[in-house]
Protein backbone atom coordinates (compact mmCIF):
# COMPACT_ATOMS: atom_id res chain seq x y z
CA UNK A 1 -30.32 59.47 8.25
CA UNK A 2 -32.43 56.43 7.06
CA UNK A 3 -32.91 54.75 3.67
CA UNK A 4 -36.24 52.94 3.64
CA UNK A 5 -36.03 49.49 1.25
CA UNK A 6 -39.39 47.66 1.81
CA UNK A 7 -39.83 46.92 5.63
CA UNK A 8 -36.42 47.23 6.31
CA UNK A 9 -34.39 50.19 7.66
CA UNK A 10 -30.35 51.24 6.95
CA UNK A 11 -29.04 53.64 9.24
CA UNK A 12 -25.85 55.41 8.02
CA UNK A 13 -23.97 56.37 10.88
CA UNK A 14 -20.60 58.41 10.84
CA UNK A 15 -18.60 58.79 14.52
CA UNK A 16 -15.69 57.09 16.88
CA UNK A 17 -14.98 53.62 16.01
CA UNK A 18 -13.77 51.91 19.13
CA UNK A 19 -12.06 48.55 17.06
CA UNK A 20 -10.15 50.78 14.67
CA UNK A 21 -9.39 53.95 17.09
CA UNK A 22 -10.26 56.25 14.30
CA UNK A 23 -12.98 58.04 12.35
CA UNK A 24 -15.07 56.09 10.79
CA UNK A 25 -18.19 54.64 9.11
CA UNK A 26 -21.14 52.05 10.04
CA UNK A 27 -23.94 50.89 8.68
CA UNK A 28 -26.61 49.44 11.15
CA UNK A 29 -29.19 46.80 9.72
CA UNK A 30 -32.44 47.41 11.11
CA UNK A 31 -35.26 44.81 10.77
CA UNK A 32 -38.82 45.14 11.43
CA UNK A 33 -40.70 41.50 13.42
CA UNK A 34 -41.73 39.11 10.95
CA UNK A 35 -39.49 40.71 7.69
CA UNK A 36 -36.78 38.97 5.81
CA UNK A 37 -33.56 40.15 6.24
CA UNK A 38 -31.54 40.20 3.26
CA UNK A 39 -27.60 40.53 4.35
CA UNK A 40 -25.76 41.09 0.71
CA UNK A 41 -26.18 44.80 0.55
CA UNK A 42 -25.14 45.18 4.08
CA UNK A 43 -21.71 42.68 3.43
CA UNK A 44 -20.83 45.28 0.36
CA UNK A 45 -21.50 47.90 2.19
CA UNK A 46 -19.02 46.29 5.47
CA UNK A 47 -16.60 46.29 2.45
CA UNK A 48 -16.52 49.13 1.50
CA UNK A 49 -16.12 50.50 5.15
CA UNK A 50 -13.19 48.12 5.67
CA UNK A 51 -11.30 49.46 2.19
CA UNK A 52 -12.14 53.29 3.60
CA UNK A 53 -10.63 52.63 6.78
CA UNK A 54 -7.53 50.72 4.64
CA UNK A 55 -7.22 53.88 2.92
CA UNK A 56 -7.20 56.43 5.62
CA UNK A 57 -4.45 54.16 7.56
CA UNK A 58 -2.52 54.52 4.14
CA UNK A 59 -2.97 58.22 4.30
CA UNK A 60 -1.71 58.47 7.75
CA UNK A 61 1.22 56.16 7.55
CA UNK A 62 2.56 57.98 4.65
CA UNK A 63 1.93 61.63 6.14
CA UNK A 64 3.96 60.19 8.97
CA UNK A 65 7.16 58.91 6.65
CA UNK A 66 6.74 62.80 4.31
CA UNK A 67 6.71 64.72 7.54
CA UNK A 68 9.88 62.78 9.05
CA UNK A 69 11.69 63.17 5.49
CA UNK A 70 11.42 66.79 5.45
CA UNK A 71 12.60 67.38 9.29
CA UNK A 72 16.16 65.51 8.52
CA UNK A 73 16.09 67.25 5.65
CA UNK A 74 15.92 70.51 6.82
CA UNK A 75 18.23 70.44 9.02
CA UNK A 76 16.15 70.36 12.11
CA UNK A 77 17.88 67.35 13.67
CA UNK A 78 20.75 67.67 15.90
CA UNK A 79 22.62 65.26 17.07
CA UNK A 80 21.49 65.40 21.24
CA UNK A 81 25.15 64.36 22.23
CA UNK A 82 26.83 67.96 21.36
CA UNK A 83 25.61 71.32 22.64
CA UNK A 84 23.90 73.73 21.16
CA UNK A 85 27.21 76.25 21.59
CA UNK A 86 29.39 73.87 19.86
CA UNK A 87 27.65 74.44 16.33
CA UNK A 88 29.88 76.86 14.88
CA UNK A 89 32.79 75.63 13.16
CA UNK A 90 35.65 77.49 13.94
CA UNK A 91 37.43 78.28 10.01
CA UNK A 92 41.14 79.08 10.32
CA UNK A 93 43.05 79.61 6.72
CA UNK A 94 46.55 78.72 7.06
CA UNK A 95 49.67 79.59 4.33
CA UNK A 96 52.37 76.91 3.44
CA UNK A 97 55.35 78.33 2.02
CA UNK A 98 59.04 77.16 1.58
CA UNK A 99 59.81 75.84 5.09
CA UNK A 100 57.06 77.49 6.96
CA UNK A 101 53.09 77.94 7.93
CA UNK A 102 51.40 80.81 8.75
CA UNK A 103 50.07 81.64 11.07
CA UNK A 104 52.23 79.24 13.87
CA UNK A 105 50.82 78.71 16.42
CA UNK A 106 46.93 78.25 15.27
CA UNK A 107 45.19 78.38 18.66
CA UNK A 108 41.42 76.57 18.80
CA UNK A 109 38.49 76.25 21.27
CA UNK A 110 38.14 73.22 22.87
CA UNK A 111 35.39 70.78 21.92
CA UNK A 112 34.59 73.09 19.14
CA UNK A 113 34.56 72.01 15.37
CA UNK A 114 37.82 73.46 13.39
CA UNK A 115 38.20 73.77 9.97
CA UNK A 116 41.59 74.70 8.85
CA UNK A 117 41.88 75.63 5.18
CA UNK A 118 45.60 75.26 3.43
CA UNK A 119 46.60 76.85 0.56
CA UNK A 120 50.67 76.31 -1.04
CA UNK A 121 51.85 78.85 -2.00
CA UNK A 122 54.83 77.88 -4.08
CA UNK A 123 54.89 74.04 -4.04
CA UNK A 124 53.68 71.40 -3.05
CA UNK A 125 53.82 71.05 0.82
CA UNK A 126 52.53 68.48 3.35
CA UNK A 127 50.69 68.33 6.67
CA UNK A 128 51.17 65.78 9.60
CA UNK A 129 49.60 66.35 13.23
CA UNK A 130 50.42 64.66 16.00
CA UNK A 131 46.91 63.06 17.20
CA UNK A 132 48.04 63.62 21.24
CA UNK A 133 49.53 66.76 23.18
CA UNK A 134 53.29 67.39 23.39
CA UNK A 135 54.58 65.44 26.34
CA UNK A 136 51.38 63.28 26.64
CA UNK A 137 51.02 59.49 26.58
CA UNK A 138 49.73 58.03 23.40
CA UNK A 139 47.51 55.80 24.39
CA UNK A 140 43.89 55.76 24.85
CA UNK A 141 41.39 58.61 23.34
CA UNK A 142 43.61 60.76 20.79
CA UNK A 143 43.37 64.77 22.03
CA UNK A 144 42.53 65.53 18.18
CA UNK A 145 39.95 63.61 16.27
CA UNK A 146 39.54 64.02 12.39
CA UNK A 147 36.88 63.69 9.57
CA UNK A 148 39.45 61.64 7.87
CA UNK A 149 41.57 58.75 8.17
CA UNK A 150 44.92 60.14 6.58
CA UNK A 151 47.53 61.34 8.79
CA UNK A 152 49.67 63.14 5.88
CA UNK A 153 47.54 65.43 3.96
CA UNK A 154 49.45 66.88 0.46
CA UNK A 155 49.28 70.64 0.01
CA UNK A 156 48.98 71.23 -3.68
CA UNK A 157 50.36 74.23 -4.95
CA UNK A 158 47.36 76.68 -5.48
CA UNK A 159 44.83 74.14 -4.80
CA UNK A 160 42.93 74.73 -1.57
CA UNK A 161 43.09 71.44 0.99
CA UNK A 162 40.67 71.47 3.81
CA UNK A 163 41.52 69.37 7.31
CA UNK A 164 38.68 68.96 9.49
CA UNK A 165 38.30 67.68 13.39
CA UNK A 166 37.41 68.21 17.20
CA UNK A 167 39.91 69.01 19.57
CA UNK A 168 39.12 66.76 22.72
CA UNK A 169 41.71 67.56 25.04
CA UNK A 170 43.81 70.82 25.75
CA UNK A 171 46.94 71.27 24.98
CA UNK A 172 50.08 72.32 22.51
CA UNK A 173 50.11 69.76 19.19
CA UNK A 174 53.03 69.60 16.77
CA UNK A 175 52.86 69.44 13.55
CA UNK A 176 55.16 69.40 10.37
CA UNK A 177 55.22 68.66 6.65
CA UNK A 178 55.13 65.37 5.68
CA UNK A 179 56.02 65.53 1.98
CA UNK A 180 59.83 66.06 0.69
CA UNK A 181 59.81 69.97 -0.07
CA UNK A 182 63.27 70.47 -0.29
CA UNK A 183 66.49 71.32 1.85
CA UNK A 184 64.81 72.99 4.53
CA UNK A 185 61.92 70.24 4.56
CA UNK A 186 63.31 69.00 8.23
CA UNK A 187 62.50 72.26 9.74
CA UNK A 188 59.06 73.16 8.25
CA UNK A 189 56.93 72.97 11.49
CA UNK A 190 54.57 74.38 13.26
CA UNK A 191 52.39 73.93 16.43
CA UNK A 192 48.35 74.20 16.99
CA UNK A 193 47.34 75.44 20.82
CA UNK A 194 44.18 73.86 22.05
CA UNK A 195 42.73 76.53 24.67
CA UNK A 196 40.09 75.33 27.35
């Protein structure tokens, strides 16, 4: 398309632009022998090209920062370092009660995410784990590995307490309450089975 201004010629031209590896827009200057060239139009015109090309860089950047927003927020991203079978948590609700758990022994998966869910039943009640198998060394990686840093969690009568971890190694782990329940406090134990 030309736009005809005296003896000079501006050709509008719309394709590849090799500098700016996009889309863009140019404007050739083109002058006929023996007229004067007048540059100002064309410099506004450059300007305007450079503040388009600003703009669609703009654009693209922040299409690219939306689109990654809404993939981790979805959901979408895994974390590559634990299979796709391990994804279900495995929910187990356990009972405390006067000197007791049910049910004893809780058996688990391996390597699978447990969730177990206490509820007291009369008062309240604690719940200590021991973080390697009976019989094992403790040292090095522990066989169990929680959310959370406490290693006595309190059982609250009627209030539901959720423990959370990954069993890493197979095996039978003790456990026992851990808060002053009464006489029979020394005996309230139980064990959790890790199967392979």
């Amino acid at each position: 398309m030309g736009i005809r201004g005296g003896t000079r010629f501006l050709l509008f031209v719309s394709g590849y632009c090799h500098h700016a590896r996009n889309k863009c827009s140019q404007i050739w200057s083109i002058s006929l022998p023996g007229s004067r060239t007048d540059t100002l139009g064309i410099r506004s015109i450059d300007t305007w090209i450079y503040q388009e090309n600003k703009v669609n860089s703009a654009l693209r950047i922040t299409t690219v920062i939306l689109l990654s927003a809404f993939a981790l927020s979805s959901g979408s991203a895994i974390p590559p370092n634990r299979p796709q079978s391990d994804q279900s948590v495995q929910v187990i609700e356990v009972t405390a009660k006067k000197y007791e758990y049910s049910p004893s022994p809780v058996h688990v998966k391996l390597g699978a995410p447990v969730e177990l869910r206490f509820t007291s039943l009369d008062k309240t009640h604690g719940f200590k784990i021991n973080l390697y198998p009976d019989g094992a060394d403790a040292k090095g990686e522990p066989g169990l590995v929680f959310s959370s840093k406490e290693d006595c969690f309190k059982l609250e009568r009627g209030t539901p307490t959720v423990v959370q971890f990954i069993p890493h190694t197979p095996g039978t782990y003790s456990f026992h309450c851990c808060n002053r329940c009464g006489l029979g406090h020394g005996g309230m134990k139980g064990q959790l089975v890790v199967e392979p």
